[in-house]
PDB file of N, CA and C in Angstrom:
ATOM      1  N   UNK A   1      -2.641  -8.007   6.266  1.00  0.00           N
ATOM      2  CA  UNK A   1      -1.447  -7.968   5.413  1.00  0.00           C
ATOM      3  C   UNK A   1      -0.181  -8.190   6.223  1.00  0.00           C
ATOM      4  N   UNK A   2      -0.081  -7.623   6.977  1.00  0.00           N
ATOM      5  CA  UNK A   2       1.010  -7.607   8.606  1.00  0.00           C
ATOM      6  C   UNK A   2       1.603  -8.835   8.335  1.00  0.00           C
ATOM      7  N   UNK A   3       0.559 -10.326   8.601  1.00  0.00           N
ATOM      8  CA  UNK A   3       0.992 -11.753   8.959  1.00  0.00           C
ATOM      9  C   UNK A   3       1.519 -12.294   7.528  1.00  0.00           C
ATOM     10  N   UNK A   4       1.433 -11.365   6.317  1.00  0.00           N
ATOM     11  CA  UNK A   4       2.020 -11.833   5.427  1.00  0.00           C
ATOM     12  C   UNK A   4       3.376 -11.342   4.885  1.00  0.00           C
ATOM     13  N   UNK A   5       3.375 -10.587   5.786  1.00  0.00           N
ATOM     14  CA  UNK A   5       5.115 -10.112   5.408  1.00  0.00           C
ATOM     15  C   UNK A   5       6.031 -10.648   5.429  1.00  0.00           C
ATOM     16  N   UNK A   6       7.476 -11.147   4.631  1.00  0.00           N
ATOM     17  CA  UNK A   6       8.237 -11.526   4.457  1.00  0.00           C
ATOM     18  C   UNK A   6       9.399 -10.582   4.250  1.00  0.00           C
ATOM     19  N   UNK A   7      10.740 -10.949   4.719  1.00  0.00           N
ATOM     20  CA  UNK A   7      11.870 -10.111   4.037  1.00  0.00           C
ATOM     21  C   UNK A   7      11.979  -9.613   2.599  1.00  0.00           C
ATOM     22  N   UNK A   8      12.078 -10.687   2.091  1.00  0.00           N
ATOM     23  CA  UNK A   8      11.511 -10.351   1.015  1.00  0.00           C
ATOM     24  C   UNK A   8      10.940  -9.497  -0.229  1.00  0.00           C
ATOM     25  N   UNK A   9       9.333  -9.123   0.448  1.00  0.00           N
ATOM     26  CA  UNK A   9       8.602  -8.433   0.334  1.00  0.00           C
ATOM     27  C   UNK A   9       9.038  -7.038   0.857  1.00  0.00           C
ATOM     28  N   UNK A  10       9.443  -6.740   1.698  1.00  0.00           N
ATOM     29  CA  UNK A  10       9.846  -5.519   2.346  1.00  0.00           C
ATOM     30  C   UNK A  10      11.132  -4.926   1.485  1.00  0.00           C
ATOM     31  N   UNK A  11      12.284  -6.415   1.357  1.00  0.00           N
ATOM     32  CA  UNK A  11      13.487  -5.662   0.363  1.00  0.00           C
ATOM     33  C   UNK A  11      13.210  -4.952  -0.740  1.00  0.00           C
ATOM     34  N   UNK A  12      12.068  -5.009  -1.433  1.00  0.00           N
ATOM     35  CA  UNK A  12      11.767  -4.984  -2.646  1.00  0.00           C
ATOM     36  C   UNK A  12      11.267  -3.699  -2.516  1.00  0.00           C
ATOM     37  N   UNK A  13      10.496  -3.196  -1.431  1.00  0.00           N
ATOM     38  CA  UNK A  13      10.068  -2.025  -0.994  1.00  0.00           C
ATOM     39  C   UNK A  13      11.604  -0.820  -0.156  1.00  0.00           C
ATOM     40  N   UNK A  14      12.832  -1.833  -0.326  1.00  0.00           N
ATOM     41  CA  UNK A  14      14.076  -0.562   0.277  1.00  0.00           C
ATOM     42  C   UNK A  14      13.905   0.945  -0.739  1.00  0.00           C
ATOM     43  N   UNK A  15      13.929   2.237   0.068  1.00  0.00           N
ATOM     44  CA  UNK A  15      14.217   3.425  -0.542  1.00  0.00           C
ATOM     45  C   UNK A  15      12.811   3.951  -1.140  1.00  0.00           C
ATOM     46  N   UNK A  16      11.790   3.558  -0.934  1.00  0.00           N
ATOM     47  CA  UNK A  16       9.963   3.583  -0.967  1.00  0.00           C
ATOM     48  C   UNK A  16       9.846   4.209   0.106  1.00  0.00           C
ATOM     49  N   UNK A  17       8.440   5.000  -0.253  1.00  0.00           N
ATOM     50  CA  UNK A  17       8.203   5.973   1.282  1.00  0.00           C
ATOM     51  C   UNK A  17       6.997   5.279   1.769  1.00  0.00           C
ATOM     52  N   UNK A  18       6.960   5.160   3.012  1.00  0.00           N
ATOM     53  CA  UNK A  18       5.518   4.911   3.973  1.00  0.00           C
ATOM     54  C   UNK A  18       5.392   6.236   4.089  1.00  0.00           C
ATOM     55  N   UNK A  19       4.046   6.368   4.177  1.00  0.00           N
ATOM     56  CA  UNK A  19       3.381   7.875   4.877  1.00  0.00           C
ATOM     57  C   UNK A  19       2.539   7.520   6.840  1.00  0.00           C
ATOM     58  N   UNK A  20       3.084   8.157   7.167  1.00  0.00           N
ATOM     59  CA  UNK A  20       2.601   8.018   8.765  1.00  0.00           C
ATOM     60  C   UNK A  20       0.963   8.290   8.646  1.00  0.00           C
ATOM     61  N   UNK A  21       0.268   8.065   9.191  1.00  0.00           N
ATOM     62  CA  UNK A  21      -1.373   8.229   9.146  1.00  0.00           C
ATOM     63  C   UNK A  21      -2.205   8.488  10.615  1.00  0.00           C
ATOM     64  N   UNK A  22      -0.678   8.484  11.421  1.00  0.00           N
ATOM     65  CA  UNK A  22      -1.474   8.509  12.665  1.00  0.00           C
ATOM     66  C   UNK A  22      -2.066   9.773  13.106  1.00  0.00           C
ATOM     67  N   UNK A  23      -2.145  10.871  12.391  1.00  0.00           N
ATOM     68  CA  UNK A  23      -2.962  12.371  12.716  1.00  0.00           C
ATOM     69  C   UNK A  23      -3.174  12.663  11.495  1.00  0.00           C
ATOM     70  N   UNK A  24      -4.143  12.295  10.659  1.00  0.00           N
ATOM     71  CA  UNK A  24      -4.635  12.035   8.920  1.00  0.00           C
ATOM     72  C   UNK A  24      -4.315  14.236   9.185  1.00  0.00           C
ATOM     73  N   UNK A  25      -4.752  14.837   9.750  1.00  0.00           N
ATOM     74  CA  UNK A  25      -4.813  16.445   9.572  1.00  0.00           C
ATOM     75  C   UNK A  25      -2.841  16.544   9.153  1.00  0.00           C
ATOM     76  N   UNK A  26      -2.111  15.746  10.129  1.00  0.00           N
ATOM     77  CA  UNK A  26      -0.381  15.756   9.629  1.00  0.00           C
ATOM     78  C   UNK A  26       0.231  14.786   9.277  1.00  0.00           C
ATOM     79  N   UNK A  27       0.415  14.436   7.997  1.00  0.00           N
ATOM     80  CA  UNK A  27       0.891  13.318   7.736  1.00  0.00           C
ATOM     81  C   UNK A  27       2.316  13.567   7.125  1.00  0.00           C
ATOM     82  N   UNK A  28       3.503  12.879   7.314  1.00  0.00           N
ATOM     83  CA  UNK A  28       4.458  12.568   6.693  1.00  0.00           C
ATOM     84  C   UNK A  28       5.020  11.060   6.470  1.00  0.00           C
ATOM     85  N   UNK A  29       6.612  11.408   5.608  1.00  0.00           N
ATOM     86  CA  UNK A  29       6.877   9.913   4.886  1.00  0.00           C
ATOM     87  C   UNK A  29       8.200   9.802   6.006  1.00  0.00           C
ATOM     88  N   UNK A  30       7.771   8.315   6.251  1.00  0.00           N
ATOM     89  CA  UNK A  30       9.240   7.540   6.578  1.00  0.00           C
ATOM     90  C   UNK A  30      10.179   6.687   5.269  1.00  0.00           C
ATOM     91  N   UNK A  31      10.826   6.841   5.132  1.00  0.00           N
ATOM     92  CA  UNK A  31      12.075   6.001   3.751  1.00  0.00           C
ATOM     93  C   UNK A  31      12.833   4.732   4.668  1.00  0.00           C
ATOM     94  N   UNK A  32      11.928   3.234   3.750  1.00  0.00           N
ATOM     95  CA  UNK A  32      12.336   2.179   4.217  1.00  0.00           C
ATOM     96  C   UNK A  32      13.904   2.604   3.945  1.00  0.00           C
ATOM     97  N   UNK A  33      14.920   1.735   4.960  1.00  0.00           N
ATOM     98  CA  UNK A  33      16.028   2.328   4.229  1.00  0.00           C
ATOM     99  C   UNK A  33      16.875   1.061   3.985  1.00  0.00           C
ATOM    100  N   UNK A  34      16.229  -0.305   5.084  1.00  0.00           N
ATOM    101  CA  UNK A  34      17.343  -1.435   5.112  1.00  0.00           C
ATOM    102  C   UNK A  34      16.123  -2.479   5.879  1.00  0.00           C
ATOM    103  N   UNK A  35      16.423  -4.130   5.427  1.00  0.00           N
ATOM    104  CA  UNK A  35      15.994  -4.724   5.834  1.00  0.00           C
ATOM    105  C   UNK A  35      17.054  -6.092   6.430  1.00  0.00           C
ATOM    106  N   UNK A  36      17.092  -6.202   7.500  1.00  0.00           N
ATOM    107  CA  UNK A  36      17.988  -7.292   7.855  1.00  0.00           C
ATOM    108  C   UNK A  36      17.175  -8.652   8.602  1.00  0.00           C
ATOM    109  N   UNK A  37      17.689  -9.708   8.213  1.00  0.00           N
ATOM    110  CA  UNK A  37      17.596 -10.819   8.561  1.00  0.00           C
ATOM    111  C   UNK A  37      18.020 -11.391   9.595  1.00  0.00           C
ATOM    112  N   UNK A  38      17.440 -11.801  11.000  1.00  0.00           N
ATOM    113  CA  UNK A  38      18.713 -11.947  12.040  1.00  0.00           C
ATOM    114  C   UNK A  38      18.679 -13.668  11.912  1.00  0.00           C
ATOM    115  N   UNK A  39      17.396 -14.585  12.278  1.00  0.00           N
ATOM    116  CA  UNK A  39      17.269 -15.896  12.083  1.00  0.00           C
ATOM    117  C   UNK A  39      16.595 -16.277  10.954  1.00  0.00           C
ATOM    118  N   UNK A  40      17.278 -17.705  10.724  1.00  0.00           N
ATOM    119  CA  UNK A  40      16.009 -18.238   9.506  1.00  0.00           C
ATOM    120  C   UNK A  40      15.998 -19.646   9.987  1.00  0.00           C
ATOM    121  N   UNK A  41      15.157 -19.916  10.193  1.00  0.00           N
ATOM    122  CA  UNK A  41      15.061 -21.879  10.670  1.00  0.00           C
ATOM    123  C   UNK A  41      14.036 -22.015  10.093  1.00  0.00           C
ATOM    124  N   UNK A  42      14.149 -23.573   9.852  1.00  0.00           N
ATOM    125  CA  UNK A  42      12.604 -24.378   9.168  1.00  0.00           C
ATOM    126  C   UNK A  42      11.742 -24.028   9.903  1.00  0.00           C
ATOM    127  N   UNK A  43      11.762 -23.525  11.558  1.00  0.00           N
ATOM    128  CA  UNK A  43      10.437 -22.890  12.245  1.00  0.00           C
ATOM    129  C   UNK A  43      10.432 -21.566  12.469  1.00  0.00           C
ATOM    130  N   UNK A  44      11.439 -21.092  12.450  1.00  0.00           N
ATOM    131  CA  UNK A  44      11.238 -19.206  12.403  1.00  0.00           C
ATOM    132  C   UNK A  44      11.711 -18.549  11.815  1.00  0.00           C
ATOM    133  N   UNK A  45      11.139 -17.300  11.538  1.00  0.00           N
ATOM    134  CA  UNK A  45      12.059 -16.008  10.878  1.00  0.00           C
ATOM    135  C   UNK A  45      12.449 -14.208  11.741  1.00  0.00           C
ATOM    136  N   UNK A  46      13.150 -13.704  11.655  1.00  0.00           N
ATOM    137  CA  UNK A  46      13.373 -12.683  12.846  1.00  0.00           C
ATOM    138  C   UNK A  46      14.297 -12.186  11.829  1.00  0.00           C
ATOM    139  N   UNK A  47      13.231 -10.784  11.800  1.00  0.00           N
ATOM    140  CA  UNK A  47      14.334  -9.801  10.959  1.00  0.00           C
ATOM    141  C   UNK A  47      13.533  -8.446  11.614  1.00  0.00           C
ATOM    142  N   UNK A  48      14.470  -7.170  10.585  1.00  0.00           N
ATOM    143  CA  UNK A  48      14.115  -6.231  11.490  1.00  0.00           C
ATOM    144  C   UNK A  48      13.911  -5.471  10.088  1.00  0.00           C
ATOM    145  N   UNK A  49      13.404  -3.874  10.178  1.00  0.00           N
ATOM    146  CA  UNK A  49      13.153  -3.054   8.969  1.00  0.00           C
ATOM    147  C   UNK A  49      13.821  -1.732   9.740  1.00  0.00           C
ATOM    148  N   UNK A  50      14.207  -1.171   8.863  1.00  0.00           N
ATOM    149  CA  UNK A  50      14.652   0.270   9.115  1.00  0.00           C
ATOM    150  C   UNK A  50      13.898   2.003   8.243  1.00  0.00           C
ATOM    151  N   UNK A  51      13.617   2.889   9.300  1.00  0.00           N
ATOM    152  CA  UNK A  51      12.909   3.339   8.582  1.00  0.00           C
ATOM    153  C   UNK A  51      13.880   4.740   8.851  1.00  0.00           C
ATOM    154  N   UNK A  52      13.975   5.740   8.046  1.00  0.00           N
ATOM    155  CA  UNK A  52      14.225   7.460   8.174  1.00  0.00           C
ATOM    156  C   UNK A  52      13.574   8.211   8.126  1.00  0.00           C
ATOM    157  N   UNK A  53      13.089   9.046   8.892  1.00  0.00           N
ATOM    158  CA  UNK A  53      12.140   9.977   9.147  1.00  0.00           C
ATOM    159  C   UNK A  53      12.775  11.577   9.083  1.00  0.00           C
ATOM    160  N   UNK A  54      11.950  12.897   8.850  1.00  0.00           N
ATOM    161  CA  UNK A  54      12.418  13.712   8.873  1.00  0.00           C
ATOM    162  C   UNK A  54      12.740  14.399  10.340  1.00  0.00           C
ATOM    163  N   UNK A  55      13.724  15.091  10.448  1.00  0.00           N
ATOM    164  CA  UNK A  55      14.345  15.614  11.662  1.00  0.00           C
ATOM    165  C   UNK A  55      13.937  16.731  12.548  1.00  0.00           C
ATOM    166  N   UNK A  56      12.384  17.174  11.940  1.00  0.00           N
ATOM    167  CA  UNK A  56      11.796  18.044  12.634  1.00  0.00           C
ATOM    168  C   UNK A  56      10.203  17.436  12.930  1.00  0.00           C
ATOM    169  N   UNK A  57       9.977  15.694  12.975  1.00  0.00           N
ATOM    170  CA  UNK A  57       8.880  15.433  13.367  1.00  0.00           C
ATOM    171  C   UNK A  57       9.290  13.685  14.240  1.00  0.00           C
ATOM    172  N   UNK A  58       9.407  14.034  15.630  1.00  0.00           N
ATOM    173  CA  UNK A  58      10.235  12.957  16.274  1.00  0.00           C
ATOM    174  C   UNK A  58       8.797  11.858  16.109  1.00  0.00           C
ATOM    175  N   UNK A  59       8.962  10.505  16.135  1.00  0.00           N
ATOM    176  CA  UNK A  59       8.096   9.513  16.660  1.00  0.00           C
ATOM    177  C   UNK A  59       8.637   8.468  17.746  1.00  0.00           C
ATOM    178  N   UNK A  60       7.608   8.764  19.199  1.00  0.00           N
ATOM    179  CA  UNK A  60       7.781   7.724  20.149  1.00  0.00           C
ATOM    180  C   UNK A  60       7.815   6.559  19.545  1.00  0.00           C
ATOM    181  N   UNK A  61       8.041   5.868  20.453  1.00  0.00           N
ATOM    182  CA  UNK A  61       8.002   4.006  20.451  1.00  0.00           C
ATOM    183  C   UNK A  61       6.415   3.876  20.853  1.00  0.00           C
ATOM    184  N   UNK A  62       6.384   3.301  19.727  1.00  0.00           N
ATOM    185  CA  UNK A  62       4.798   2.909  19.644  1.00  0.00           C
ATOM    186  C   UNK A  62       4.037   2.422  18.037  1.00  0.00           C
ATOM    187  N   UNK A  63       3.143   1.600  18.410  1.00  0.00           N
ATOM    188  CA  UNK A  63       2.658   1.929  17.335  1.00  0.00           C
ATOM    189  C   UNK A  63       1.826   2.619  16.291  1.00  0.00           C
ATOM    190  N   UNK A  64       2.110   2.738  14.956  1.00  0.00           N
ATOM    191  CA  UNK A  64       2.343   3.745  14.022  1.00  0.00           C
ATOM    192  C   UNK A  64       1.532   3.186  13.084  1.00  0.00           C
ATOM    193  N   UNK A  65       0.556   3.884  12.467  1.00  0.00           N
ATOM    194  CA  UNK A  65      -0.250   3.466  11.672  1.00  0.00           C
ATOM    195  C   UNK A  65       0.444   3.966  10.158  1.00  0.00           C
ATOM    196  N   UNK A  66       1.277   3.015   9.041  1.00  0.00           N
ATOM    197  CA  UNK A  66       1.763   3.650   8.043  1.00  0.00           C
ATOM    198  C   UNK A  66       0.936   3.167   6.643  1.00  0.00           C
ATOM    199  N   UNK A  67       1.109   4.182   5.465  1.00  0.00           N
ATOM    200  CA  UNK A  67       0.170   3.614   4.666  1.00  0.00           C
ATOM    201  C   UNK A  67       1.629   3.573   3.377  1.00  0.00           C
ATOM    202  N   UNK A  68       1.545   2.068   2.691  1.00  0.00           N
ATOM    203  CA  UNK A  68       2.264   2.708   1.739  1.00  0.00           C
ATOM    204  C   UNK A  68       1.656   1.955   0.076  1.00  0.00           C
ATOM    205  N   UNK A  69       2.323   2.710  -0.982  1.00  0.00           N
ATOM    206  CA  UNK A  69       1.187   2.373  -2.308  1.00  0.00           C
ATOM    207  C   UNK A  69       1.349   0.877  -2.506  1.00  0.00           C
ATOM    208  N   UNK A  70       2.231   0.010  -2.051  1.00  0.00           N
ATOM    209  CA  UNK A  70       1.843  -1.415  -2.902  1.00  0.00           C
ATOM    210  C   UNK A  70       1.742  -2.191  -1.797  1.00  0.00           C
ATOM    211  N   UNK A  71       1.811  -2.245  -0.222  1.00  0.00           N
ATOM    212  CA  UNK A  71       1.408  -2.837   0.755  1.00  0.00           C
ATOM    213  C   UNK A  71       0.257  -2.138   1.266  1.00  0.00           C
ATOM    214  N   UNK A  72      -0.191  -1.069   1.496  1.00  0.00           N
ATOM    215  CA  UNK A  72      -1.402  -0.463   1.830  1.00  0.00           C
ATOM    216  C   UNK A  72      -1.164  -0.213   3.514  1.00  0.00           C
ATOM    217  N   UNK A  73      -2.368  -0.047   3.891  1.00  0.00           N
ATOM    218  CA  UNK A  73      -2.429   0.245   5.223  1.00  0.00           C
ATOM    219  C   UNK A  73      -1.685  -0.912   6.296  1.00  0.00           C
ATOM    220  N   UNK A  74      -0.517   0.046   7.123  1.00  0.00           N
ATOM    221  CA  UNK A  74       0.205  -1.463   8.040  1.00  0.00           C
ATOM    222  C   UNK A  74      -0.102  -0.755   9.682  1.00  0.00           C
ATOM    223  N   UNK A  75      -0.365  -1.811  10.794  1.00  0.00           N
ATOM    224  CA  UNK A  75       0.223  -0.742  12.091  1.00  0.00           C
ATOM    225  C   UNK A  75       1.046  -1.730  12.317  1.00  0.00           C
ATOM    226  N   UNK A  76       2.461  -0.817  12.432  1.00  0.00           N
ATOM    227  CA  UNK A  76       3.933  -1.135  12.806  1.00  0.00           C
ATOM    228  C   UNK A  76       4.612  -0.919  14.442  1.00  0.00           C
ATOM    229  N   UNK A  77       5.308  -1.266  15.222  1.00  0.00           N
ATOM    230  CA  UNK A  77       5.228  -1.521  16.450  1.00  0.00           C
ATOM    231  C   UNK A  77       6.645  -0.661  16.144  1.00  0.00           C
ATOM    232  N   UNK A  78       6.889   0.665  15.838  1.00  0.00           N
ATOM    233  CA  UNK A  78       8.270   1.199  15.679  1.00  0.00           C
ATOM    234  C   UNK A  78       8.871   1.747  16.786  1.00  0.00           C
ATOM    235  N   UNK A  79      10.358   1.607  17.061  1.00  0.00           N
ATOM    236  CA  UNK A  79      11.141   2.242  18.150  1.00  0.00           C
ATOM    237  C   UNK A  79      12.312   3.009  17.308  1.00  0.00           C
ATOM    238  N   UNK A  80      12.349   4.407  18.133  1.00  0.00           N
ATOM    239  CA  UNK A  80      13.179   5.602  17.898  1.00  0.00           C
ATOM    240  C   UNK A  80      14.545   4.423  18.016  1.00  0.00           C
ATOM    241  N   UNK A  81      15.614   4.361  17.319  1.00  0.00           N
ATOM    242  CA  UNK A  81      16.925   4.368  17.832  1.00  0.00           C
ATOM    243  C   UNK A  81      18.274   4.821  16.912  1.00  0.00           C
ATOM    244  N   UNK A  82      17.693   5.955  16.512  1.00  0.00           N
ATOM    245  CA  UNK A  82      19.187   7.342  16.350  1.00  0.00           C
ATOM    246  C   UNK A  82      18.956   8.335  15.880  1.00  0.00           C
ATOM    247  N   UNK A  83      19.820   9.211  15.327  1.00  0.00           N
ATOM    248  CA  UNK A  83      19.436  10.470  14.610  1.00  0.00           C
ATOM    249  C   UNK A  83      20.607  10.789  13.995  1.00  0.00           C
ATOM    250  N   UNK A  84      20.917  11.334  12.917  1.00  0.00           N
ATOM    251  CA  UNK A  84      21.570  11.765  12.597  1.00  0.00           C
ATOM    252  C   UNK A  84      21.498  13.562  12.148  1.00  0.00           C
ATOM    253  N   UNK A  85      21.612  14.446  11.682  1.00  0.00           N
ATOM    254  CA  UNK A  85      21.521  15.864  11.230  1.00  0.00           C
ATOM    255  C   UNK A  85      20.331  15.896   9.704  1.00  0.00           C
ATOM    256  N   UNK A  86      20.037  14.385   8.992  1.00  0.00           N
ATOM    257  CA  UNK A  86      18.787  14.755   8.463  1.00  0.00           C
ATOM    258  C   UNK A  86      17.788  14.382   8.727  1.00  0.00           C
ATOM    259  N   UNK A  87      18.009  13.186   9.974  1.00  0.00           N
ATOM    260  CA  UNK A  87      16.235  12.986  10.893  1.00  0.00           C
ATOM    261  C   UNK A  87      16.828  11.966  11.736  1.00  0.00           C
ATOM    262  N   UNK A  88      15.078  11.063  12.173  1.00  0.00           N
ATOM    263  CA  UNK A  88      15.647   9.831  13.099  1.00  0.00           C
ATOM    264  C   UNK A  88      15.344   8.638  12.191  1.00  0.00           C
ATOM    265  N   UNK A  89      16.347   7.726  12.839  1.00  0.00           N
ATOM    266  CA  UNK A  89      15.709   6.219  12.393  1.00  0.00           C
ATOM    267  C   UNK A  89      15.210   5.321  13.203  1.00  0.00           C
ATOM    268  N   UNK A  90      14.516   4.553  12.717  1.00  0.00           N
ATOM    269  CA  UNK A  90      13.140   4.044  13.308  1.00  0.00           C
ATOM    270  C   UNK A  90      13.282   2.734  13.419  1.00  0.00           C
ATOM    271  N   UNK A  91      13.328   1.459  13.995  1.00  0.00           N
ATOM    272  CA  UNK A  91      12.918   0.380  13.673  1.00  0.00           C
ATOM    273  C   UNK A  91      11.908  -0.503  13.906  1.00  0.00           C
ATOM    274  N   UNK A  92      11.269  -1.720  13.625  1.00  0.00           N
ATOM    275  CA  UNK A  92      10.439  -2.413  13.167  1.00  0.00           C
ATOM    276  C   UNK A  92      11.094  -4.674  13.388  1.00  0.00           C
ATOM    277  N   UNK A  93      10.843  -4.819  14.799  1.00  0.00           N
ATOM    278  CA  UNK A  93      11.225  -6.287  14.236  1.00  0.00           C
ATOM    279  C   UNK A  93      10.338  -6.909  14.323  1.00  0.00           C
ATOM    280  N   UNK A  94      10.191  -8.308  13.495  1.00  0.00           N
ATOM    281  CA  UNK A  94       9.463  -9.403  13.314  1.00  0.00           C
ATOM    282  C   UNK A  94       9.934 -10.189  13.746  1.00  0.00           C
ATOM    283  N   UNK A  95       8.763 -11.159  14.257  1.00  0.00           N
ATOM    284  CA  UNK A  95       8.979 -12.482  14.503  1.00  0.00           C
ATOM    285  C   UNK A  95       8.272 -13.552  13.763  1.00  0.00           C
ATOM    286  N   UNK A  96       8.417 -14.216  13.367  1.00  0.00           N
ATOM    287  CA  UNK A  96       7.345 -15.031  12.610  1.00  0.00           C
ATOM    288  C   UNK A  96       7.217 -16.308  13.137  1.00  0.00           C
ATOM    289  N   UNK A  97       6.291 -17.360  13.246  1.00  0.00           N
ATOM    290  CA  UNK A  97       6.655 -18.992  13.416  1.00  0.00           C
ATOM    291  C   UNK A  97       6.465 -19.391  11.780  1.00  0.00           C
ATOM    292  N   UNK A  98       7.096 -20.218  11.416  1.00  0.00           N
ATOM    293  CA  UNK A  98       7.283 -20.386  10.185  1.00  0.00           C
ATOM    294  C   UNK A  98       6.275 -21.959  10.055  1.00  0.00           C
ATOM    295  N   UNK A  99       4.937 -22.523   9.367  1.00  0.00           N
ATOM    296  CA  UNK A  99       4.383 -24.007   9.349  1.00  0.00           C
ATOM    297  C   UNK A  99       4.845 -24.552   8.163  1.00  0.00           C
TER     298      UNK A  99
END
């Protein structure tokens, strides 16, 4: 499913929860929160996803096995970069070659 992702597809999913799956015994939700577009050419696409997590369960940089109800099972390559006083945010970029 991964190689079929599009911006797109993900906008449509802004403010939807992923559930983390990587310790099935503790699972919680990340809240897509923003999807940005950085390139678009007839040969590539490069955008990024933003995720919010709650503020008492940090996640390294790594990847993250998330499950959510209308994309299903994804592993996402996420990096910590902020926090604010109700959790951290997370991001997610793509690269695509576009045929």
């Amino acid at each position: 499913m991964l190689a079929q992702i599009k911006p797109m597809t993900l906008t449509e999913q802004v403010d939807t929860e992923f559930e983390v799956m990587d310790d099935p015994s503790r699972t919680f939700g990340l809240k897509l929160t923003n999807v940005v577009e950085h390139v678009k050419t007839e040969h590539q696409e490069t955008f990024s996803i933003y995720f919010h997590g709650p503020s008492d369960l940090f996640m390294a940089q790594g990847i993250h096995k998330l499950k959510h109800a209308e994309l299903g099972e994804l592993d996402i390559f996420l990096v910590p970069v902020g926090q604010d006083k109700d959790g951290f945010q997370y991001e997610a970029v793509f690269n695509h070659t576009i045929r």
